[in-house]
Every structure is written in C-alpha cells, then in structure tokens.
C-alpha atoms as a PDB file:
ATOM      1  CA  UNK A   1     -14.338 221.584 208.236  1.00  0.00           C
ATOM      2  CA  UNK A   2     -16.940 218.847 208.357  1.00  0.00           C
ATOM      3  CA  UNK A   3     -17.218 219.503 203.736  1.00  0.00           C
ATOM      4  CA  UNK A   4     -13.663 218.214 204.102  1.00  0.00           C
ATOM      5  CA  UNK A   5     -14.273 215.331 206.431  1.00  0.00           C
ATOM      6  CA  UNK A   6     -17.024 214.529 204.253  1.00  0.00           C
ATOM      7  CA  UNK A   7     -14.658 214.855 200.781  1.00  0.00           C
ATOM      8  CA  UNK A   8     -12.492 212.761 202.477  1.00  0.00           C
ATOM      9  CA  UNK A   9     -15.031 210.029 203.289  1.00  0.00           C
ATOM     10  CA  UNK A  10     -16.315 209.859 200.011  1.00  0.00           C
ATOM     11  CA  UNK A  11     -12.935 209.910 198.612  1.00  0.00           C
ATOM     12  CA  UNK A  12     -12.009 206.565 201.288  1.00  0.00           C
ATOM     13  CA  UNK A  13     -15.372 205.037 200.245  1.00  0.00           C
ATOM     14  CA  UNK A  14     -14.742 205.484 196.769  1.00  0.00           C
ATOM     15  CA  UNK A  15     -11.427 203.940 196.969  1.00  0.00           C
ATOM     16  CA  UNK A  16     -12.340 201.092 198.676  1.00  0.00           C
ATOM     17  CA  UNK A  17     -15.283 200.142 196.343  1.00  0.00           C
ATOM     18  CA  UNK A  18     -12.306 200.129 193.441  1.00  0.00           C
ATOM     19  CA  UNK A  19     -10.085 197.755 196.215  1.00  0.00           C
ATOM     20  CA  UNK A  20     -13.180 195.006 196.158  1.00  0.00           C
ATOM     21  CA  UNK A  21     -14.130 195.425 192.761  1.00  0.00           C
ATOM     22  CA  UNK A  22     -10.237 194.566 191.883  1.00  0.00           C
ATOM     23  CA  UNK A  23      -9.743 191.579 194.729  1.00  0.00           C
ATOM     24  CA  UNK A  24     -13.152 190.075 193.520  1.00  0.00           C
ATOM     25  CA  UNK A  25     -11.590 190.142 189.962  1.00  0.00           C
ATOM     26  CA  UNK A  26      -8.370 189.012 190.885  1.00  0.00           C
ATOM     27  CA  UNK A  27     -10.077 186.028 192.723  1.00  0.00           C
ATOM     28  CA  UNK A  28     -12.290 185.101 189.980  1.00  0.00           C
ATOM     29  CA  UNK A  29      -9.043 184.864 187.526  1.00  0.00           C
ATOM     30  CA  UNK A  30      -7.168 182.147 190.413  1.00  0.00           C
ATOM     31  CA  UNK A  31     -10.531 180.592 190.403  1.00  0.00           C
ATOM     32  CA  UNK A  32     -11.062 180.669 186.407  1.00  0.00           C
ATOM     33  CA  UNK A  33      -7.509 179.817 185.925  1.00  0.00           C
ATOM     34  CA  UNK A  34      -6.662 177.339 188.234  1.00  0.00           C
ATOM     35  CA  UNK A  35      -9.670 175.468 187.243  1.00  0.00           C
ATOM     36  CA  UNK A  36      -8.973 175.224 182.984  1.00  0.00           C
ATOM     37  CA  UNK A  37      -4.750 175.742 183.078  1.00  0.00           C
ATOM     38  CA  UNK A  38      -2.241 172.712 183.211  1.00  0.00           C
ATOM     39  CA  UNK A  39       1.109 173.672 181.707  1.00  0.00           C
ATOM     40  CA  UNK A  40       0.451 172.105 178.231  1.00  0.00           C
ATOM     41  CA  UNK A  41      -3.212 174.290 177.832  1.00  0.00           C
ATOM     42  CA  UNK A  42      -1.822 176.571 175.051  1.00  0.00           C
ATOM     43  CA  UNK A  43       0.855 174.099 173.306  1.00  0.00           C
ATOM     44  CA  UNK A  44      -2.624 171.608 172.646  1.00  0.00           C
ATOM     45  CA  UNK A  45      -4.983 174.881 171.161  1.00  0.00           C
ATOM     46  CA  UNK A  46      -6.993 175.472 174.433  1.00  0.00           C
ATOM     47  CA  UNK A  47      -9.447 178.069 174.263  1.00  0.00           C
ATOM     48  CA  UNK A  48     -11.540 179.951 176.596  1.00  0.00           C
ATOM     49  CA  UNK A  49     -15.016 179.243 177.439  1.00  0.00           C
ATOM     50  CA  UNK A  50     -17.550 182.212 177.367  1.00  0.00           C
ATOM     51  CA  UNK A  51     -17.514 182.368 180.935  1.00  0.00           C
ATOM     52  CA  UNK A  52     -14.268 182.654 181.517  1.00  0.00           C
ATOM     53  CA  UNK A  53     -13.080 184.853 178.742  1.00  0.00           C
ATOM     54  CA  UNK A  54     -16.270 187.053 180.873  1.00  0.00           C
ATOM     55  CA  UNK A  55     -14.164 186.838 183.785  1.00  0.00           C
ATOM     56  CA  UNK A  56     -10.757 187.424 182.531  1.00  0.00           C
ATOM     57  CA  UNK A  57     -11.331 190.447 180.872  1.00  0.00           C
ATOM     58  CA  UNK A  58     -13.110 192.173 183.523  1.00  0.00           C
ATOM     59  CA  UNK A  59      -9.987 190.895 186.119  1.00  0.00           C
ATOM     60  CA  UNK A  60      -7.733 192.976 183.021  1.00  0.00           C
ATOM     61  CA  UNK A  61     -10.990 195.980 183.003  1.00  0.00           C
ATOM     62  CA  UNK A  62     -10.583 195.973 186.818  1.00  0.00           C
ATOM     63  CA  UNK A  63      -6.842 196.944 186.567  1.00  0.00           C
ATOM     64  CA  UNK A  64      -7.601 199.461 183.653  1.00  0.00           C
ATOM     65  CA  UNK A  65      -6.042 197.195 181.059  1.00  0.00           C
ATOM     66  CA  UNK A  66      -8.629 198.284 178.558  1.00  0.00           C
ATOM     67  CA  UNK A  67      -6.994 197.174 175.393  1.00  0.00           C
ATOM     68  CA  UNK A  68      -6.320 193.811 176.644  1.00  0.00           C
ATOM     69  CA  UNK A  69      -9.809 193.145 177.653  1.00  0.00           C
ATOM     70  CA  UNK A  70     -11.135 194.251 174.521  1.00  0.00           C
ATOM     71  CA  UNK A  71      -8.929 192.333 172.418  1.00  0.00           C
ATOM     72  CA  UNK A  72      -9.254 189.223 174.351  1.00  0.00           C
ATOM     73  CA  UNK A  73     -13.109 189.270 174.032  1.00  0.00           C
ATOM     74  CA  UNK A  74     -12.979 190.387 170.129  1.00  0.00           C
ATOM     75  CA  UNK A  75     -10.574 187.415 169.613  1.00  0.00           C
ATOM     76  CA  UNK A  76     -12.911 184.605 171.477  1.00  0.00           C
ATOM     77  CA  UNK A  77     -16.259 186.550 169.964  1.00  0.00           C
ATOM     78  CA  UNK A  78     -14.598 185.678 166.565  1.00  0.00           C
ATOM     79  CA  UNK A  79     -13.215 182.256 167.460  1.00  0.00           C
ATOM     80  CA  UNK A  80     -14.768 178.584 167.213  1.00  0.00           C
ATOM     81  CA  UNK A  81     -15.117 178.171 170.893  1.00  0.00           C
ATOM     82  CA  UNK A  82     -17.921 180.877 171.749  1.00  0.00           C
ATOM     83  CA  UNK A  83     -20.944 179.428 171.544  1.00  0.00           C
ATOM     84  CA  UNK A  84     -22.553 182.678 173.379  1.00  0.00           C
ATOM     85  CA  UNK A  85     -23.330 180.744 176.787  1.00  0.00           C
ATOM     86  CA  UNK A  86     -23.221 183.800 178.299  1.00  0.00           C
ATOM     87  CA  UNK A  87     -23.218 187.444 177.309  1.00  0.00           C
ATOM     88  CA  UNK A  88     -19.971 189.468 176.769  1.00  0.00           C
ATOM     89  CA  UNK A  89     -19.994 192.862 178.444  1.00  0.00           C
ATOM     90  CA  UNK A  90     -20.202 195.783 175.662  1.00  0.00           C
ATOM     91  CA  UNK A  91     -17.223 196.853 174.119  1.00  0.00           C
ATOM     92  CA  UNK A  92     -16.069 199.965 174.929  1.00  0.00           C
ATOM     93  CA  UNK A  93     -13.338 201.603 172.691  1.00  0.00           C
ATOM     94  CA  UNK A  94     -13.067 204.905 174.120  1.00  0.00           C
ATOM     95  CA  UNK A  95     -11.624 203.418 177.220  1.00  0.00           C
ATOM     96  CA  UNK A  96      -8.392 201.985 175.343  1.00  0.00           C
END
C-alpha cells in the first residue's frame, strides 16, 4: 500500500515538473514574441536572433514538437542572422 502511494507521488511529481517546464516555455515564447513580432515581421525578411530561435525551439521541444525545433534551429544555424551569441542546444534526431 504505501509502494503505491509512493508510485503515485512520483508519478504527480513527475508530472508536474513536465507542467513548469512547459508554462516556463510557453512564457518565454509571449515574452520572445511579443518583444520582436509586429504584423509586417515576416513580409520585411525578419529573422530570429540566436536567443530567441534558443527559446522558441525549446517552447516547440517542451510540447514534443521535435521536428519543428530541429528544423527551426538547422534553418537559423545555416542562415545570415546567427552570429552564435549564444549556444544552440544539441540536435537530437532520434527524437523526431
């Protein structure tokens, strides 16, 4: 009885580390977006800095949309606008 209260609990806890790691990425995106978006971004060629390109992708690795992370970070790691500021997270193909 108490190794199922305890699967349980670990089960919750695990959960909930999954529920911040997603609300922390979702907030990052409003904060990335709301920041660097006006309505005519794309039609004038806006790009991504490295930081945000960082922070989108791990708001679309946070929601398990593996193959959109990795191709938004192999298309700004290939463009003119990443200067390598900051580091991109590793690639992971497997995951796609």
């Amino acid at each position: 009885m108490v190794s199922a209260a305890l699967d349980k609990l670990a089960v919750w806890r695990d959960g909930r580390k999954v529920q911040q790691e997603q609300l922390q990425a979702a907030e990052d995106f409003v904060f990335t977006w709301s920041g660097t978006v006006d309505p005519d971004s794309y039609q004038s060629g806006a790009e991504l800095s490295c930081g945000a390109t960082n922070r989108l992708a791990n708001l679309f690795r946070a929601f398990y949309f593996w193959g959109a992370a990795n191709w938004l970070q192999k298309e700004h790691e290939h463009g003119s606008n990443c200067n390598s500021a900051e580091p991109h997270p590793e690639i992971i193909e497997e995951n796609e």
